[in-house]
PDB file of N, CA and C in Angstrom:
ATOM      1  N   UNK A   1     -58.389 374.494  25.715  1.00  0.00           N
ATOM      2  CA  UNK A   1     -59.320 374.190  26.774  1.00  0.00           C
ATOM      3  C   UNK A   1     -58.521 373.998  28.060  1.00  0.00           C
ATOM      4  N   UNK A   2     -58.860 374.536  28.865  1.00  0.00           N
ATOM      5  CA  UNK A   2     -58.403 374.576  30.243  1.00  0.00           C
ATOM      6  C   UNK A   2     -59.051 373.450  31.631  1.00  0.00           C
ATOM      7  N   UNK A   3     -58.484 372.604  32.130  1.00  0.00           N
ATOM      8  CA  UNK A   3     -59.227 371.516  32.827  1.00  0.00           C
ATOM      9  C   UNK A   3     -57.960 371.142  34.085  1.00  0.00           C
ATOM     10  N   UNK A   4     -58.814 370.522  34.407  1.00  0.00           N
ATOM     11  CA  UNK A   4     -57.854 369.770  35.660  1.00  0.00           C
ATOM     12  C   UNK A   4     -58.065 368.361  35.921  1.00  0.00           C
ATOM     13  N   UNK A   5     -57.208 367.313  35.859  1.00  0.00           N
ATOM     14  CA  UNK A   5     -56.709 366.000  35.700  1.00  0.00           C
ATOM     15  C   UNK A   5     -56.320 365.634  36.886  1.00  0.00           C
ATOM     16  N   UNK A   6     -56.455 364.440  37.218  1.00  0.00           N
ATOM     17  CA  UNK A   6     -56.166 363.798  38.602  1.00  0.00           C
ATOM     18  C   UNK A   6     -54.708 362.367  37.473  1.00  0.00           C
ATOM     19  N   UNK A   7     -53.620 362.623  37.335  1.00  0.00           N
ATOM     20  CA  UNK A   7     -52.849 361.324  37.128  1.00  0.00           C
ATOM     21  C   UNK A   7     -52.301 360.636  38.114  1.00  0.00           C
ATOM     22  N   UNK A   8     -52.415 359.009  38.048  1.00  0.00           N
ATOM     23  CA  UNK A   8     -51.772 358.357  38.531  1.00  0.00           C
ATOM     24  C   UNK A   8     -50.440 358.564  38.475  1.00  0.00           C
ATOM     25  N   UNK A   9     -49.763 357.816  39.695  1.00  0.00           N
ATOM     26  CA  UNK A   9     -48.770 358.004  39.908  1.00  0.00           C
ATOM     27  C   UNK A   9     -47.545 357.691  38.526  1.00  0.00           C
ATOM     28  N   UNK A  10     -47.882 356.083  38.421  1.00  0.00           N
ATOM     29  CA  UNK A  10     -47.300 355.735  37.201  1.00  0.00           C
ATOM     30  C   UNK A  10     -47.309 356.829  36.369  1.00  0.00           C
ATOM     31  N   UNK A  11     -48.637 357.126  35.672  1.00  0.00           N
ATOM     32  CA  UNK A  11     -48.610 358.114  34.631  1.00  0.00           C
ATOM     33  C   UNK A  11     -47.870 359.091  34.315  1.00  0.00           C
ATOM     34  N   UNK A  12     -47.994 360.253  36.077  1.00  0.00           N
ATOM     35  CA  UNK A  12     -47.183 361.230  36.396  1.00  0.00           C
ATOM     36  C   UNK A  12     -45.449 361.011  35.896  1.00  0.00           C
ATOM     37  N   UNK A  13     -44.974 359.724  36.439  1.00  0.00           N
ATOM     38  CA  UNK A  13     -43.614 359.478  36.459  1.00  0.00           C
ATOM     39  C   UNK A  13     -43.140 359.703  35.016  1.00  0.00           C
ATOM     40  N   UNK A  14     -43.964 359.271  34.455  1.00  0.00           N
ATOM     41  CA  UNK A  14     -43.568 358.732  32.988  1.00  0.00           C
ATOM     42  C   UNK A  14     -43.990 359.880  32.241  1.00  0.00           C
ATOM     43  N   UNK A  15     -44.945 360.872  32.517  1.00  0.00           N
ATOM     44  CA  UNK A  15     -44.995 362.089  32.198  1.00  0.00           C
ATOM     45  C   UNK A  15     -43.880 363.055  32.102  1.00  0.00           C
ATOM     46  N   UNK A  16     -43.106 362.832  33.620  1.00  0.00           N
ATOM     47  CA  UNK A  16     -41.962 364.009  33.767  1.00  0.00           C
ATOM     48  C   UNK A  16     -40.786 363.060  33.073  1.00  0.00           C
ATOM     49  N   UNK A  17     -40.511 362.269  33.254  1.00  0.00           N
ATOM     50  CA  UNK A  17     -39.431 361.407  32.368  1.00  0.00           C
ATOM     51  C   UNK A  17     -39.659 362.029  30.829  1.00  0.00           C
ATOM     52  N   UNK A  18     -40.890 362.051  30.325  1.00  0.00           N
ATOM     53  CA  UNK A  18     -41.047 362.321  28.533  1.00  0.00           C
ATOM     54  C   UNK A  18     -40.299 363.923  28.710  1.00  0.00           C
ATOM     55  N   UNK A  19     -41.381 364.424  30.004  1.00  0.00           N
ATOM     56  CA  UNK A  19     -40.601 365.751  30.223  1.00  0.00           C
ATOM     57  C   UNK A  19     -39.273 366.284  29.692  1.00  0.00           C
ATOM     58  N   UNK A  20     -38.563 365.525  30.652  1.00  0.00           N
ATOM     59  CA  UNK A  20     -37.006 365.676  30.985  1.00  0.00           C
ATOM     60  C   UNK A  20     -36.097 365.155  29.488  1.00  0.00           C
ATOM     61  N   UNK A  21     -36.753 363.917  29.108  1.00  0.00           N
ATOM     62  CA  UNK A  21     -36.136 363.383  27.239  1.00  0.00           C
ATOM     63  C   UNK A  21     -36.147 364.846  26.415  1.00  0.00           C
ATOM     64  N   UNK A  22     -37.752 365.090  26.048  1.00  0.00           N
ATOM     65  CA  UNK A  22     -37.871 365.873  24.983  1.00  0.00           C
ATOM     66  C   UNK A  22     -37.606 367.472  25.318  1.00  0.00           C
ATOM     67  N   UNK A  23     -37.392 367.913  26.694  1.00  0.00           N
ATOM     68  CA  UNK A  23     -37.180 369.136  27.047  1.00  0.00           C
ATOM     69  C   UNK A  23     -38.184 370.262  26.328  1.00  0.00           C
ATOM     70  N   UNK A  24     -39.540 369.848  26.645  1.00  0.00           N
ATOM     71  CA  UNK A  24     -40.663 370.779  26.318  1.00  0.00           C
ATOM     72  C   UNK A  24     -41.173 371.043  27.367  1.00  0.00           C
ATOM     73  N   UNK A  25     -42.177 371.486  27.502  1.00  0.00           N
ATOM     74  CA  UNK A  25     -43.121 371.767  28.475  1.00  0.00           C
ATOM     75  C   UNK A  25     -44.389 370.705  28.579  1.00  0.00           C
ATOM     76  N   UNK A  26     -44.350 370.670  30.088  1.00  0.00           N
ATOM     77  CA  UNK A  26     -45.576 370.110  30.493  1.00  0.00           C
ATOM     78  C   UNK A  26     -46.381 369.732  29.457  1.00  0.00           C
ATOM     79  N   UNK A  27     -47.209 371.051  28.970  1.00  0.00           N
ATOM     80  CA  UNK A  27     -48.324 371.144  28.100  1.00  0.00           C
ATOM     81  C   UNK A  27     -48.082 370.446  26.909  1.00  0.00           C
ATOM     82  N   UNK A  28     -46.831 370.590  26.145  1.00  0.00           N
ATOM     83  CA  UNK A  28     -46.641 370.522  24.875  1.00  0.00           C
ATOM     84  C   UNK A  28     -46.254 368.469  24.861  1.00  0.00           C
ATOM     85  N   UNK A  29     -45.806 368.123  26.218  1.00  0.00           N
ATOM     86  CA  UNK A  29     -45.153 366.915  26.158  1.00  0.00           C
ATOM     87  C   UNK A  29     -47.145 366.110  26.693  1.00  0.00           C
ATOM     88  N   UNK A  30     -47.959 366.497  27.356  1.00  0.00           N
ATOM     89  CA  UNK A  30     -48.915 366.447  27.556  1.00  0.00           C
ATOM     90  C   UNK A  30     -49.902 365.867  26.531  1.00  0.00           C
ATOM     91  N   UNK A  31     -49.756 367.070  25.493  1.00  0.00           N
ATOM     92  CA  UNK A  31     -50.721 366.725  24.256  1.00  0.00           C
ATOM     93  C   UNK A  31     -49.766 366.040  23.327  1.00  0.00           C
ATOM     94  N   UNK A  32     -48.824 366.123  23.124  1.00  0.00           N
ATOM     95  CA  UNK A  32     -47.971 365.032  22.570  1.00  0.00           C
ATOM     96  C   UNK A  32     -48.449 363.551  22.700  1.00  0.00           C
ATOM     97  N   UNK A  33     -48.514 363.312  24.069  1.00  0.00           N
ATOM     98  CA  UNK A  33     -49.055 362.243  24.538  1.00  0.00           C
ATOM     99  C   UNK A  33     -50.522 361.625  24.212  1.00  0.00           C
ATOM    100  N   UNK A  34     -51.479 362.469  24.688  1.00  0.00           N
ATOM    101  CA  UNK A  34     -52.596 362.133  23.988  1.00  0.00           C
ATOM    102  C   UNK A  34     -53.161 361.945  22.704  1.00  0.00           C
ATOM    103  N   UNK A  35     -52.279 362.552  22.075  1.00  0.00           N
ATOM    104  CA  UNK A  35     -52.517 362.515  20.429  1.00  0.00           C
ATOM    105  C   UNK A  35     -51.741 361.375  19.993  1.00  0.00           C
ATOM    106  N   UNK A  36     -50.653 361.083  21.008  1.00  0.00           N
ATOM    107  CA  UNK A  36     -50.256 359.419  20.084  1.00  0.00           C
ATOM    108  C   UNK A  36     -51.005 358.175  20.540  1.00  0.00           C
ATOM    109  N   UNK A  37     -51.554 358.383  22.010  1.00  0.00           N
ATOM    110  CA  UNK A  37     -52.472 357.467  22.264  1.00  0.00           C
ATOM    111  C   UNK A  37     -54.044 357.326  22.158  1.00  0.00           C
ATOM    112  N   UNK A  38     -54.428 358.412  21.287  1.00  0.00           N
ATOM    113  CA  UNK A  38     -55.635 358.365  21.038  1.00  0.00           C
ATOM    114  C   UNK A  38     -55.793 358.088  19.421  1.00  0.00           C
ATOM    115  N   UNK A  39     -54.385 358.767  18.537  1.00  0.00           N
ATOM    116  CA  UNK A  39     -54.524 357.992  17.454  1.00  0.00           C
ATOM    117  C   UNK A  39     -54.328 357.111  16.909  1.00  0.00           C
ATOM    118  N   UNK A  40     -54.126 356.111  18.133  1.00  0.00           N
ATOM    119  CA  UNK A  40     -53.807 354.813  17.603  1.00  0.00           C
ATOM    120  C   UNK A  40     -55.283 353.840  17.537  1.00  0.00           C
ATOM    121  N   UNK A  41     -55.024 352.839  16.687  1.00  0.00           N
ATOM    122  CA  UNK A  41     -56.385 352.448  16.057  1.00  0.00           C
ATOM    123  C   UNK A  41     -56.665 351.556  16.927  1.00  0.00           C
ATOM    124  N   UNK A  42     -57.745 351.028  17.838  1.00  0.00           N
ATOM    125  CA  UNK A  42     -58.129 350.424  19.176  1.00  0.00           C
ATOM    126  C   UNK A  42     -57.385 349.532  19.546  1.00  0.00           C
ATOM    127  N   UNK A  43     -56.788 350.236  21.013  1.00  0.00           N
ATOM    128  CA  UNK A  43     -55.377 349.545  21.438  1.00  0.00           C
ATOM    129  C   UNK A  43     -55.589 348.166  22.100  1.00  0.00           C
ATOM    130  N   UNK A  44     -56.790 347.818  21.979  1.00  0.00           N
ATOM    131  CA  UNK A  44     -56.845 346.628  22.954  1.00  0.00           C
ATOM    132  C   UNK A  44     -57.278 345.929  22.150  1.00  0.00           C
ATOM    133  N   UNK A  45     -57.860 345.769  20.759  1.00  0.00           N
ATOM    134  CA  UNK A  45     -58.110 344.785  19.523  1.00  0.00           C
ATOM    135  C   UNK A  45     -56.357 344.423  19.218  1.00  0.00           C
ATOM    136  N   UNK A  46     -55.943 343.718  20.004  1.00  0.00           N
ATOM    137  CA  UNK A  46     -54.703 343.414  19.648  1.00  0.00           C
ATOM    138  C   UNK A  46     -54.813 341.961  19.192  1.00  0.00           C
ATOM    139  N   UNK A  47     -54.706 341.845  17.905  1.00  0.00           N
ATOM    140  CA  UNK A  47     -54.149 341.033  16.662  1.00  0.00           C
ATOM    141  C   UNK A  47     -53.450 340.017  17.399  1.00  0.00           C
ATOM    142  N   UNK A  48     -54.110 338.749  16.972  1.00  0.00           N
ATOM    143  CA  UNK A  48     -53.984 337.314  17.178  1.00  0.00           C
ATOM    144  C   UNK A  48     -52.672 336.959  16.430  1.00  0.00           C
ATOM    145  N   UNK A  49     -51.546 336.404  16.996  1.00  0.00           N
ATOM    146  CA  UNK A  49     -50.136 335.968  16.044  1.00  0.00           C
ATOM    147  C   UNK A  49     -50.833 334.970  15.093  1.00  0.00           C
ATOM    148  N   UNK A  50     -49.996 334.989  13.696  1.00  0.00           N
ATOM    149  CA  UNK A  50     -50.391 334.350  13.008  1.00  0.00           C
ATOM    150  C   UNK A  50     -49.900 332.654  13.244  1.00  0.00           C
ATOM    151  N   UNK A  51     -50.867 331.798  13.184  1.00  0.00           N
ATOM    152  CA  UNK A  51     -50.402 330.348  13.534  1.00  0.00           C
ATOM    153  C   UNK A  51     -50.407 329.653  12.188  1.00  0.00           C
ATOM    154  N   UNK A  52     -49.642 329.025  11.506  1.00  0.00           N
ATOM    155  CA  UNK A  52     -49.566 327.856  10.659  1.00  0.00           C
ATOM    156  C   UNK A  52     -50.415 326.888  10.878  1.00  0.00           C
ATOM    157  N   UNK A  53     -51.067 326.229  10.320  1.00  0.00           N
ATOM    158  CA  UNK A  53     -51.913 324.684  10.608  1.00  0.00           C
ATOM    159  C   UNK A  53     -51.349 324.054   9.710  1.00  0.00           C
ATOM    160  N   UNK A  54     -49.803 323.715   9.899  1.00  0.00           N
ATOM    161  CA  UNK A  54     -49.342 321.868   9.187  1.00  0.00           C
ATOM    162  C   UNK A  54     -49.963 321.090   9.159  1.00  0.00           C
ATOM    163  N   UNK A  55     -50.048 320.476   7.723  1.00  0.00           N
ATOM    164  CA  UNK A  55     -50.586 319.169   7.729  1.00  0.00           C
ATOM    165  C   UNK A  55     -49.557 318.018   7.222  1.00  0.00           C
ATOM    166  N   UNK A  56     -49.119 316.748   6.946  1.00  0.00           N
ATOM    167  CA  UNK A  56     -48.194 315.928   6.819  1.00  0.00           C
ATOM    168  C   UNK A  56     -48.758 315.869   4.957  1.00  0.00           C
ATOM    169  N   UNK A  57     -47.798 316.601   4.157  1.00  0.00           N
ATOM    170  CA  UNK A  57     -48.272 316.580   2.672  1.00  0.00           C
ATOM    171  C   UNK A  57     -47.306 315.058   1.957  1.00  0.00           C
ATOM    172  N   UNK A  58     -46.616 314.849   2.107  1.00  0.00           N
ATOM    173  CA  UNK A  58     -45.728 313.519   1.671  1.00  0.00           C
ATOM    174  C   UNK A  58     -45.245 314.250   0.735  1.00  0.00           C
ATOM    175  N   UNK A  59     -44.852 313.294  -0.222  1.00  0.00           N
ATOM    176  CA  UNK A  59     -43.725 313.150  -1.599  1.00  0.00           C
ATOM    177  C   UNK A  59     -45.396 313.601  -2.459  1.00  0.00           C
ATOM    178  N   UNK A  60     -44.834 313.530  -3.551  1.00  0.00           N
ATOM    179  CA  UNK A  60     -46.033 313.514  -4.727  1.00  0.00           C
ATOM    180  C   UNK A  60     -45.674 312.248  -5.409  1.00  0.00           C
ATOM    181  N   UNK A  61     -46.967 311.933  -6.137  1.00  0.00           N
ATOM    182  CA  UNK A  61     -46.556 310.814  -6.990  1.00  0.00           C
ATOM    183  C   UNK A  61     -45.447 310.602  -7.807  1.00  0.00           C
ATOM    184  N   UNK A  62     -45.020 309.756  -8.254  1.00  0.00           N
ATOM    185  CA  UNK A  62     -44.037 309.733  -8.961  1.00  0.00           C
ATOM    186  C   UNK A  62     -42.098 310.033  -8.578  1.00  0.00           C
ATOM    187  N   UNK A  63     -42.492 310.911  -7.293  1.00  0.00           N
ATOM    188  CA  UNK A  63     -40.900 311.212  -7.290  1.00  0.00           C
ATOM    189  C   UNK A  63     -40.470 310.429  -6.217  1.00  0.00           C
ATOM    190  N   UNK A  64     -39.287 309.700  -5.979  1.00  0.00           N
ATOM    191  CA  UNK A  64     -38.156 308.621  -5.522  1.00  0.00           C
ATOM    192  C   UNK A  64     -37.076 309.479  -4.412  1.00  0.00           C
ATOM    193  N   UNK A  65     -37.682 309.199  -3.216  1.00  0.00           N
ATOM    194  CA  UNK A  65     -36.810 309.868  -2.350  1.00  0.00           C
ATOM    195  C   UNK A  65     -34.958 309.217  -2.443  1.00  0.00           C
ATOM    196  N   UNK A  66     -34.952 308.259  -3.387  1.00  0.00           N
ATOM    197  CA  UNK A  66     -33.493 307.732  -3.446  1.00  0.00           C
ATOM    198  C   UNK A  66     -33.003 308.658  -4.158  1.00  0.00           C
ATOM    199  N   UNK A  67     -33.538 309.397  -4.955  1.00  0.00           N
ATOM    200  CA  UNK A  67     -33.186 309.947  -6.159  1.00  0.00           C
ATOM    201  C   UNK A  67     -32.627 311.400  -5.293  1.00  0.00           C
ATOM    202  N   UNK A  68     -32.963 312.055  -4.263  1.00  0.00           N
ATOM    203  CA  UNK A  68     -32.349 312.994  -3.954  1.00  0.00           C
ATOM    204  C   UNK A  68     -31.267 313.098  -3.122  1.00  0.00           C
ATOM    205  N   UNK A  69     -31.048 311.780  -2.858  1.00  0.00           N
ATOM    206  CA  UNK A  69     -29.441 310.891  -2.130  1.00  0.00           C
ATOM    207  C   UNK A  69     -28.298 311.242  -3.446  1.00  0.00           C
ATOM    208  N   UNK A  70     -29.084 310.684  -4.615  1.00  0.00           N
ATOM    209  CA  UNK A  70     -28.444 310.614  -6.169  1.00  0.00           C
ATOM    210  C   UNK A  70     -27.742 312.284  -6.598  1.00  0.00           C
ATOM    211  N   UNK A  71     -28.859 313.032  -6.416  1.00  0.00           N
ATOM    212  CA  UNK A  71     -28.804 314.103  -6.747  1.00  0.00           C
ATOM    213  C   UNK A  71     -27.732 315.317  -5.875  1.00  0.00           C
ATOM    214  N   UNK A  72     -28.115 314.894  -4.790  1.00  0.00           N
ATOM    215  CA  UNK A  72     -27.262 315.372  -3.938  1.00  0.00           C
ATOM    216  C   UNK A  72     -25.906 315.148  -4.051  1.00  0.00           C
ATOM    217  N   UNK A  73     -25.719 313.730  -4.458  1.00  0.00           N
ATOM    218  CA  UNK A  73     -24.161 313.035  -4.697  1.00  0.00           C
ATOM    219  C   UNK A  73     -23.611 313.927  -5.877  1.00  0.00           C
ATOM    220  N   UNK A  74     -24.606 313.685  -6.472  1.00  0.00           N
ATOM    221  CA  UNK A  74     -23.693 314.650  -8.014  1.00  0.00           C
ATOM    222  C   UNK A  74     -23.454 315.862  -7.689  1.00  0.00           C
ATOM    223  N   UNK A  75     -24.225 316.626  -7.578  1.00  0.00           N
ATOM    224  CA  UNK A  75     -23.927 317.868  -7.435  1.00  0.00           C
ATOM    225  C   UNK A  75     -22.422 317.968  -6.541  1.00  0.00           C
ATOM    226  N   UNK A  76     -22.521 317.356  -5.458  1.00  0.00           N
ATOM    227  CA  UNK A  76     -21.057 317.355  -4.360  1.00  0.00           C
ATOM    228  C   UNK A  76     -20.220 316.863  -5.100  1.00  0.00           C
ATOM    229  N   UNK A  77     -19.942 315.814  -6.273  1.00  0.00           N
ATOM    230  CA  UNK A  77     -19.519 315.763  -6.818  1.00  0.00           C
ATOM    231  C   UNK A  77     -18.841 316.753  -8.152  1.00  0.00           C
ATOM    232  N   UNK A  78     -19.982 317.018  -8.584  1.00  0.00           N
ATOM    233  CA  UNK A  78     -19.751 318.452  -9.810  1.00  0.00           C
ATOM    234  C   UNK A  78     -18.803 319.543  -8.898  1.00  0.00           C
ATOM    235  N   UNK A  79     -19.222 319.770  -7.761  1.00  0.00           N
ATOM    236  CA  UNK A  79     -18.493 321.149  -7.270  1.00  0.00           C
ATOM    237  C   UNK A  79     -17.438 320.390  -6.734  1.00  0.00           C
ATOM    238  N   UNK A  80     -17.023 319.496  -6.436  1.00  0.00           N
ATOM    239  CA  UNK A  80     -15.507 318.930  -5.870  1.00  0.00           C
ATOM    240  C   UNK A  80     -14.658 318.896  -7.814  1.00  0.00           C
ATOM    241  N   UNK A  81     -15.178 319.005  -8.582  1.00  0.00           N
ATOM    242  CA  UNK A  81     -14.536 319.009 -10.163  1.00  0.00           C
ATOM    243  C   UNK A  81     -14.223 320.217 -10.610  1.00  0.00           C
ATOM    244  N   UNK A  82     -15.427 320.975 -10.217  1.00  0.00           N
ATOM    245  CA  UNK A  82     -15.104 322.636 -10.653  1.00  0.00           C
ATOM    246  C   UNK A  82     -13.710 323.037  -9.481  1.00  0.00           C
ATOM    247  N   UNK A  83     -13.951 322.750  -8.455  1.00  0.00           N
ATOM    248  CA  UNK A  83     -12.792 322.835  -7.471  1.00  0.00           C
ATOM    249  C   UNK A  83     -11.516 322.645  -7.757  1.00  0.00           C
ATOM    250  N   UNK A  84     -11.575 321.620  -8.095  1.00  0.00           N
ATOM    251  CA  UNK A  84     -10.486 321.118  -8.581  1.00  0.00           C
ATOM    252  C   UNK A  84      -9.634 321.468 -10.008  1.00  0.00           C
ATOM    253  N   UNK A  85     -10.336 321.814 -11.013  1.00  0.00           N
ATOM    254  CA  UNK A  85     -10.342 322.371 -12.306  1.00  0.00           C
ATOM    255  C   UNK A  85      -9.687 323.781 -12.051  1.00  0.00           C
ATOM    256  N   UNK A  86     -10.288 324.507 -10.708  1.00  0.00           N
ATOM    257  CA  UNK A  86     -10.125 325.974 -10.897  1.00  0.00           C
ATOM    258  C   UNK A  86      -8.644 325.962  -9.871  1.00  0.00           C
ATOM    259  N   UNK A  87      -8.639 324.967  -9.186  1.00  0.00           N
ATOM    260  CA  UNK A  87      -6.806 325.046  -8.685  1.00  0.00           C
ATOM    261  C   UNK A  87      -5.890 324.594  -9.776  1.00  0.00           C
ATOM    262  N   UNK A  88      -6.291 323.823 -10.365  1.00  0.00           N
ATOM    263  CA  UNK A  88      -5.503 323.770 -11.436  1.00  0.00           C
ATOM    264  C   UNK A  88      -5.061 324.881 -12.628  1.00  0.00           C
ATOM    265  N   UNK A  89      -5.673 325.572 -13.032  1.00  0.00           N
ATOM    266  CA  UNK A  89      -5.786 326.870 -13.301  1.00  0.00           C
ATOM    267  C   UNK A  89      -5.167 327.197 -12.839  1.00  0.00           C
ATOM    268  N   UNK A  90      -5.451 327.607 -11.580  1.00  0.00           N
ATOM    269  CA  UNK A  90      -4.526 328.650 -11.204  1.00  0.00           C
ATOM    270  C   UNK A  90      -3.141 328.866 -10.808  1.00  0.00           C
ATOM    271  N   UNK A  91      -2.782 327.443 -10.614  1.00  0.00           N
ATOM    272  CA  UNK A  91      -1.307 326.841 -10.820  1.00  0.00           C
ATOM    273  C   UNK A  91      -0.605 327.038 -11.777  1.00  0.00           C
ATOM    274  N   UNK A  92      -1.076 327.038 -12.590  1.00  0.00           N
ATOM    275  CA  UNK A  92      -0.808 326.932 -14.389  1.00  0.00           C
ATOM    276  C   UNK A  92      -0.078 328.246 -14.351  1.00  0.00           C
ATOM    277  N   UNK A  93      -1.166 328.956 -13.923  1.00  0.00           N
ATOM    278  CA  UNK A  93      -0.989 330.814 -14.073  1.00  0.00           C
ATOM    279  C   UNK A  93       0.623 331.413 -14.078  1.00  0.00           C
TER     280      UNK A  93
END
C-alpha cells in the first residue's frame, strides 16, 4: 500500500538513526518499526510493580530466641574444630 505520512521530528530522527544501525532501506526499516510497535500487547496497560504487604509475624509458639544465640555458638564452634582437625592433618602429611 502506498500512502503518505506526516512524522514528527523526533520520530524522523530516530527513523534515520534505525536507518543508518541496520543499513536497510527506508521502507524495510519503516515496517520493521511498525510491526514491533503494533505487536506489542497494549503499550500503555503498563503493569503495576509488584508491592509486598509485610505484616510483623513474630516467633511461633514454642521456639526461644536464646536458643539461636546457642545455636549459632555451636555451629562457630563445630567449624573452628573441623578447622582445626583439618590443619592438623595436613601437617601430619
Amino acid at each position: 500500500m502506498r500512502t503518505t505520512v506526516t512524522l514528527d521530528r523526533d520520530v524522523e530522527r530516530m527513523l534515520q538513526e534505525a536507518i543508518h544501525r541496520s543499513r536497510r532501506s527506508f521502507k524495510e526499516t519503516l515496517n520493521a518499526a511498525i510491526r514491533a510497535g503494533l505487536s506489542q500487547k497494549n503499550p500503555k496497560a503498563v503493569s503495576r510493580p509488584f508491592v509486598v504487604q509485610a505484616r510483623p509475624l513474630g516467633l511461633r509458639a514454642g521456639l526461644d530466641p536464646a536458643g539461636f544465640n546457642q545455636l549459632a555458638d555451636d555451629l562457630e564452634l563445630e567449624a573452628s574444630l573441623a578447622k582445626a582437625r583439618s590443619k592438623k592433618t595436613s601437617d601430619h602429611s
